[in-house]
N, C-alpha and C. Protein backbone atom coordinates (compact mmCIF):
# COMPACT_ATOMS: atom_id res chain seq x y z
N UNK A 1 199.12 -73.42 20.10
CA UNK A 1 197.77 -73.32 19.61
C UNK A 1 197.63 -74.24 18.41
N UNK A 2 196.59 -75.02 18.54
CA UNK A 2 196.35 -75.97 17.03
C UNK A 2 194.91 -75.59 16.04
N UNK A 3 194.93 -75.58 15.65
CA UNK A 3 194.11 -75.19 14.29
C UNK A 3 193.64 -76.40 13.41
N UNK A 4 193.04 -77.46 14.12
CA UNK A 4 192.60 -78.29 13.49
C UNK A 4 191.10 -78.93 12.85
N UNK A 5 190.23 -79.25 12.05
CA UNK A 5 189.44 -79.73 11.68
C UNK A 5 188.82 -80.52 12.50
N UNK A 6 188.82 -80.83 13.91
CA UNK A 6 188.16 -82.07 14.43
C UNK A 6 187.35 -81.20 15.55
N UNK A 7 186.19 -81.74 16.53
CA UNK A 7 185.49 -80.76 17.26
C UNK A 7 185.12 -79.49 17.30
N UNK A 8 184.59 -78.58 18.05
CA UNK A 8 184.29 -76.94 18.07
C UNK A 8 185.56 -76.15 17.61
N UNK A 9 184.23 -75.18 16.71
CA UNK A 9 184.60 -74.55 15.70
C UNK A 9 184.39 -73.53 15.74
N UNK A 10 184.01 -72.96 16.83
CA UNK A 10 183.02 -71.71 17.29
C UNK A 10 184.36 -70.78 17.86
N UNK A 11 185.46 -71.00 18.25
CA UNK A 11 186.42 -70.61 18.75
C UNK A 11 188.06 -70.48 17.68
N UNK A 12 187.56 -70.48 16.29
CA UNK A 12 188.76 -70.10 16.15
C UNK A 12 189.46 -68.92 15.47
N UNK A 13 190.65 -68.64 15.83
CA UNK A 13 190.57 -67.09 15.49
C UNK A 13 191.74 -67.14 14.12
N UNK A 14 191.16 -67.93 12.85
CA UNK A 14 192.52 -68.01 12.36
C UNK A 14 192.86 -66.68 11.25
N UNK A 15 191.53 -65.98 11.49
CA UNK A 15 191.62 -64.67 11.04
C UNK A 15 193.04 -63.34 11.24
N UNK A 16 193.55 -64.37 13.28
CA UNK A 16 194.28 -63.06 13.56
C UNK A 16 195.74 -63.86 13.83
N UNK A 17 195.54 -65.16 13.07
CA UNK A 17 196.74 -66.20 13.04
C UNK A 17 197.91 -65.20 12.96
N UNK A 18 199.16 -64.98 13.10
CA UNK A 18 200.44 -63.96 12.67
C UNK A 18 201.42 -64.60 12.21
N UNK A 19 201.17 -65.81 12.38
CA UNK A 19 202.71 -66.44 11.86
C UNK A 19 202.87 -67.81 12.27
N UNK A 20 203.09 -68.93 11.31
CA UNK A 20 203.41 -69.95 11.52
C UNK A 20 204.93 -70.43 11.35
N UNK A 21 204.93 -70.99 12.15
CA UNK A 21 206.59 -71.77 12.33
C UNK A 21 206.50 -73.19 12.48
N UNK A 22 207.09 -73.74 11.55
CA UNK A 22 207.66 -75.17 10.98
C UNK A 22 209.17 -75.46 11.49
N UNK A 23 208.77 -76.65 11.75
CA UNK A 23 210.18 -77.55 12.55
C UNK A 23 210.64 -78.30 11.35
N UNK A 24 212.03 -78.53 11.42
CA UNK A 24 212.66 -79.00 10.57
C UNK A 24 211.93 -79.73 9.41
N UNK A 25 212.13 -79.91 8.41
CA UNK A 25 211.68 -81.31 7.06
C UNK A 25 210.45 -80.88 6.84
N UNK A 26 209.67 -79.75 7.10
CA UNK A 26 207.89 -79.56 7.33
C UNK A 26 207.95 -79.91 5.86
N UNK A 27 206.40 -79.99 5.49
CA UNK A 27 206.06 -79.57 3.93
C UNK A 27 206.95 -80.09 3.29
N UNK A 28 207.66 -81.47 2.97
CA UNK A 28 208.85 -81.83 1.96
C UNK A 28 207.84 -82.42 0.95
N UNK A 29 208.33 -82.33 -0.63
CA UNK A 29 207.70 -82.48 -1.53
C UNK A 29 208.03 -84.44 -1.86
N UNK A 30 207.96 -85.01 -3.07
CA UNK A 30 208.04 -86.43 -3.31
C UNK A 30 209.45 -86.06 -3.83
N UNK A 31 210.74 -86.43 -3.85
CA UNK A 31 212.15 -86.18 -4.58
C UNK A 31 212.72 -87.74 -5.35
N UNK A 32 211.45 -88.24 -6.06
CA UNK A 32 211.77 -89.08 -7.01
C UNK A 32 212.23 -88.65 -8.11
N UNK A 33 212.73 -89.32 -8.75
CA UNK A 33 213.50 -89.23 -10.54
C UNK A 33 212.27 -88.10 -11.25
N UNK A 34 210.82 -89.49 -11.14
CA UNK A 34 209.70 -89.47 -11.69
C UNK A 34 209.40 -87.56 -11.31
N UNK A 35 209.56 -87.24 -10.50
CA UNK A 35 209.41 -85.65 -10.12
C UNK A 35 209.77 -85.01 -10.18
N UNK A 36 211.01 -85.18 -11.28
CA UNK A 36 212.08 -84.06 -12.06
C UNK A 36 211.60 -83.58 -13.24
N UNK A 37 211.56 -82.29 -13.18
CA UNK A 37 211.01 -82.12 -14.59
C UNK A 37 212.05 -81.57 -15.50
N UNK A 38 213.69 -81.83 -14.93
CA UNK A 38 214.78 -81.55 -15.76
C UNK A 38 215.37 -82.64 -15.12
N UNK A 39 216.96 -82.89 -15.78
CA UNK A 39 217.78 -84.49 -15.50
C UNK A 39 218.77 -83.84 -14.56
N UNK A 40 218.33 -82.00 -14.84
CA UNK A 40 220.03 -81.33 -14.12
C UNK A 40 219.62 -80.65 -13.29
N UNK A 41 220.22 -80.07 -12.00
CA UNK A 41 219.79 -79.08 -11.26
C UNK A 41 219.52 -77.53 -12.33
N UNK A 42 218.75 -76.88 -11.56
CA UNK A 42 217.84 -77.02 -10.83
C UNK A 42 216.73 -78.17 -11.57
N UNK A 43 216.17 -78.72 -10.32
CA UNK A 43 215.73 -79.75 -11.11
C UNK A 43 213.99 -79.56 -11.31
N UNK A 44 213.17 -78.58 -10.74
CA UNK A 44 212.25 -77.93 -11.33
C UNK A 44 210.91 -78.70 -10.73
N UNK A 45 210.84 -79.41 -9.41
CA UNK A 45 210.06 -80.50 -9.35
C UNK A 45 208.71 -80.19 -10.04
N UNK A 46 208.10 -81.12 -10.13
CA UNK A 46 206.79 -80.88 -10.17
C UNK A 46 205.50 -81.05 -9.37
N UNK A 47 206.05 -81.27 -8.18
CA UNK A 47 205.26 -81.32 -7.08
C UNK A 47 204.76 -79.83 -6.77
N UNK A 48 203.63 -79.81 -6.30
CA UNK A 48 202.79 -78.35 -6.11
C UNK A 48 202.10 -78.91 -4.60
N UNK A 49 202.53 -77.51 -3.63
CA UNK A 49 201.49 -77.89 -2.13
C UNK A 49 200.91 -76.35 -2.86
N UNK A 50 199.64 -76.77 -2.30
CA UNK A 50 198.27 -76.20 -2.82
C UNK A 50 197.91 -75.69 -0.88
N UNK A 51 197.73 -74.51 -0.69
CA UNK A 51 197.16 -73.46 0.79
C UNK A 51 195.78 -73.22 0.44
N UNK A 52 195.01 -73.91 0.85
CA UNK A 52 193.63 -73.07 0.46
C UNK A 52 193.10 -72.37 2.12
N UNK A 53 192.29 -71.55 1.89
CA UNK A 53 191.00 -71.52 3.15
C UNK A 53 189.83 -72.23 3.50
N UNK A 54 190.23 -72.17 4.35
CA UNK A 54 188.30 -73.62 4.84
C UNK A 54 188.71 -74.69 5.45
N UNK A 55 187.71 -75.75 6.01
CA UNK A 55 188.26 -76.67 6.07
C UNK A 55 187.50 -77.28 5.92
N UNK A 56 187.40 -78.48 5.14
CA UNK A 56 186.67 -79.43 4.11
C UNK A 56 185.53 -80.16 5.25
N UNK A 57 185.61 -80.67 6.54
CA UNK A 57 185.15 -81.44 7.20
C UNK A 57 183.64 -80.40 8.16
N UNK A 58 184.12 -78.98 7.86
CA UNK A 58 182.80 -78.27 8.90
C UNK A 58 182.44 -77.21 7.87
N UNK A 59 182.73 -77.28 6.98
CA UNK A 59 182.55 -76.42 5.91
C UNK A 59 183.00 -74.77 6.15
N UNK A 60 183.88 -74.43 7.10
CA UNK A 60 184.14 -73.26 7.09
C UNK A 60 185.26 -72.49 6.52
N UNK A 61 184.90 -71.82 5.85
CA UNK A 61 185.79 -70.73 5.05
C UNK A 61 186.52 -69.69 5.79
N UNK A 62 188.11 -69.49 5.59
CA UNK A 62 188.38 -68.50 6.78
C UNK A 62 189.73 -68.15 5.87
N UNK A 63 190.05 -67.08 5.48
CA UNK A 63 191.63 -66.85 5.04
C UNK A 63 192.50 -66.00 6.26
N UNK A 64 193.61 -65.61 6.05
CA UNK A 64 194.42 -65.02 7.20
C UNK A 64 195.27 -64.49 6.66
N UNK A 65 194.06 -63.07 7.05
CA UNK A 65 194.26 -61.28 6.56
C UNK A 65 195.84 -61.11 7.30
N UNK A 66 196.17 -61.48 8.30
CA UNK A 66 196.88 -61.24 9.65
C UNK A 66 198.17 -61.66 9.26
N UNK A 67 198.31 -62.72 8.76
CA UNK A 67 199.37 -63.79 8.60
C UNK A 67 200.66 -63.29 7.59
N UNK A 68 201.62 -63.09 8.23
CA UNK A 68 202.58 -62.00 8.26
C UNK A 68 203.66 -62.66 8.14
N UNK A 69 204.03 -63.85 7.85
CA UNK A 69 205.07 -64.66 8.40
C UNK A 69 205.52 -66.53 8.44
N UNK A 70 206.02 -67.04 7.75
CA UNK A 70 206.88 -68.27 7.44
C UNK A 70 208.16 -68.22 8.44
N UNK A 71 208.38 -69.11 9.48
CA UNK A 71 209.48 -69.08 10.05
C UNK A 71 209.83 -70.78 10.03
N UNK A 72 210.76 -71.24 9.86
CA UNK A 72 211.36 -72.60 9.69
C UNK A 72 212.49 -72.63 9.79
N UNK A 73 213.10 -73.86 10.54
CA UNK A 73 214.40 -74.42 10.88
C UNK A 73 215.15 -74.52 9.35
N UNK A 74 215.12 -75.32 8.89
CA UNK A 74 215.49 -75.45 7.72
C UNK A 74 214.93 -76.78 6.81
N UNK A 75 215.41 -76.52 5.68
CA UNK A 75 214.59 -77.90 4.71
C UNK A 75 213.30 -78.25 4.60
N UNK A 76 212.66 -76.85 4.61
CA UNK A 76 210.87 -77.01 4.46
C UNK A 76 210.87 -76.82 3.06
N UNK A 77 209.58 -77.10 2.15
CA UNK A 77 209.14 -76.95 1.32
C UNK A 77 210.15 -77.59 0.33
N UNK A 78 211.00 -78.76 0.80
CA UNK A 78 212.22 -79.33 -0.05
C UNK A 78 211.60 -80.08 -1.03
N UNK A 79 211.71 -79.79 -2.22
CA UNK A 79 211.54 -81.11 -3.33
C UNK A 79 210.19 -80.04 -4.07
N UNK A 80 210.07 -79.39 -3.51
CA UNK A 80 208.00 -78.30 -3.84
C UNK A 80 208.53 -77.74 -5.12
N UNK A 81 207.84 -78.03 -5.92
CA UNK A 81 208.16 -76.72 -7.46
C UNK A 81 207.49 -75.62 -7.27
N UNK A 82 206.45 -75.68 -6.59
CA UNK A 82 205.71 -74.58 -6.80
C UNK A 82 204.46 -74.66 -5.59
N UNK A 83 203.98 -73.71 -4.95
CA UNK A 83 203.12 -73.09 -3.73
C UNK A 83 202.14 -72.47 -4.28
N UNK A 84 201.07 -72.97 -3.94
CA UNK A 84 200.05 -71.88 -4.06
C UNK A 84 198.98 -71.49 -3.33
N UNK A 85 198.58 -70.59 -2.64
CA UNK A 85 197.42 -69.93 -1.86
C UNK A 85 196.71 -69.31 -2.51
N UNK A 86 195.48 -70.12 -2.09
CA UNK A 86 193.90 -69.89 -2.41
C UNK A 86 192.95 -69.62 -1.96
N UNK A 87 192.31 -68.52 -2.04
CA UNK A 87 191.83 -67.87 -0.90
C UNK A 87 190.37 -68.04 -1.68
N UNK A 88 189.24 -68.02 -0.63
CA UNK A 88 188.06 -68.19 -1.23
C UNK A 88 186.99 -67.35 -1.49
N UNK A 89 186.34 -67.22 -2.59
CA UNK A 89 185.61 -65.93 -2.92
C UNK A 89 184.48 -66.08 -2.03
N UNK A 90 184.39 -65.33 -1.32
CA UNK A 90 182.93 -65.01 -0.43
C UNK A 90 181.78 -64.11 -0.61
């Protein structure tokens, strides 16, 4: 199932989404020097992936009450200092 921003919009249920699963390397952050915010491990990046609801191109707002679940191979979110989900006031 894809969940994307392009065509009809009338059909999606990302309300009752349950769980997304990422294949290897998903979501890797920038792992330059410049993105250390220490010289030593841990090295503290400062890269931030930002989760909001909506999607910018049809203007629809949708969070996921449902969504229960992160499953990944390994080495997701590598290099990320910090995650955040943003859910939108309605």
């Amino acid at each position: 199932m894809s969940f994307g921003c392009v065509g009809e919009y009338d059909d999606l249920d990302l309300p009752q989404l349950h769980s997304i699963e990422l294949d290897y390397c998903a979501l890797r952050g920038d792992e330059r020097d410049e993105q250390k915010a220490l010289e030593e491990k841990p090295y503290n990046y400062k890269n931030t992936l930002i989760m909001k609801s909506g999607c910018c191109m049809i203007g629809v707002m949708t969070d996921l009450p449902s969504l229960t679940s992160f499953k990944s191979y390994r080495c997701n979110f590598q290099f990320v200092g910090s995650v955040m989900l943003e859910s939108t006031d309605s």
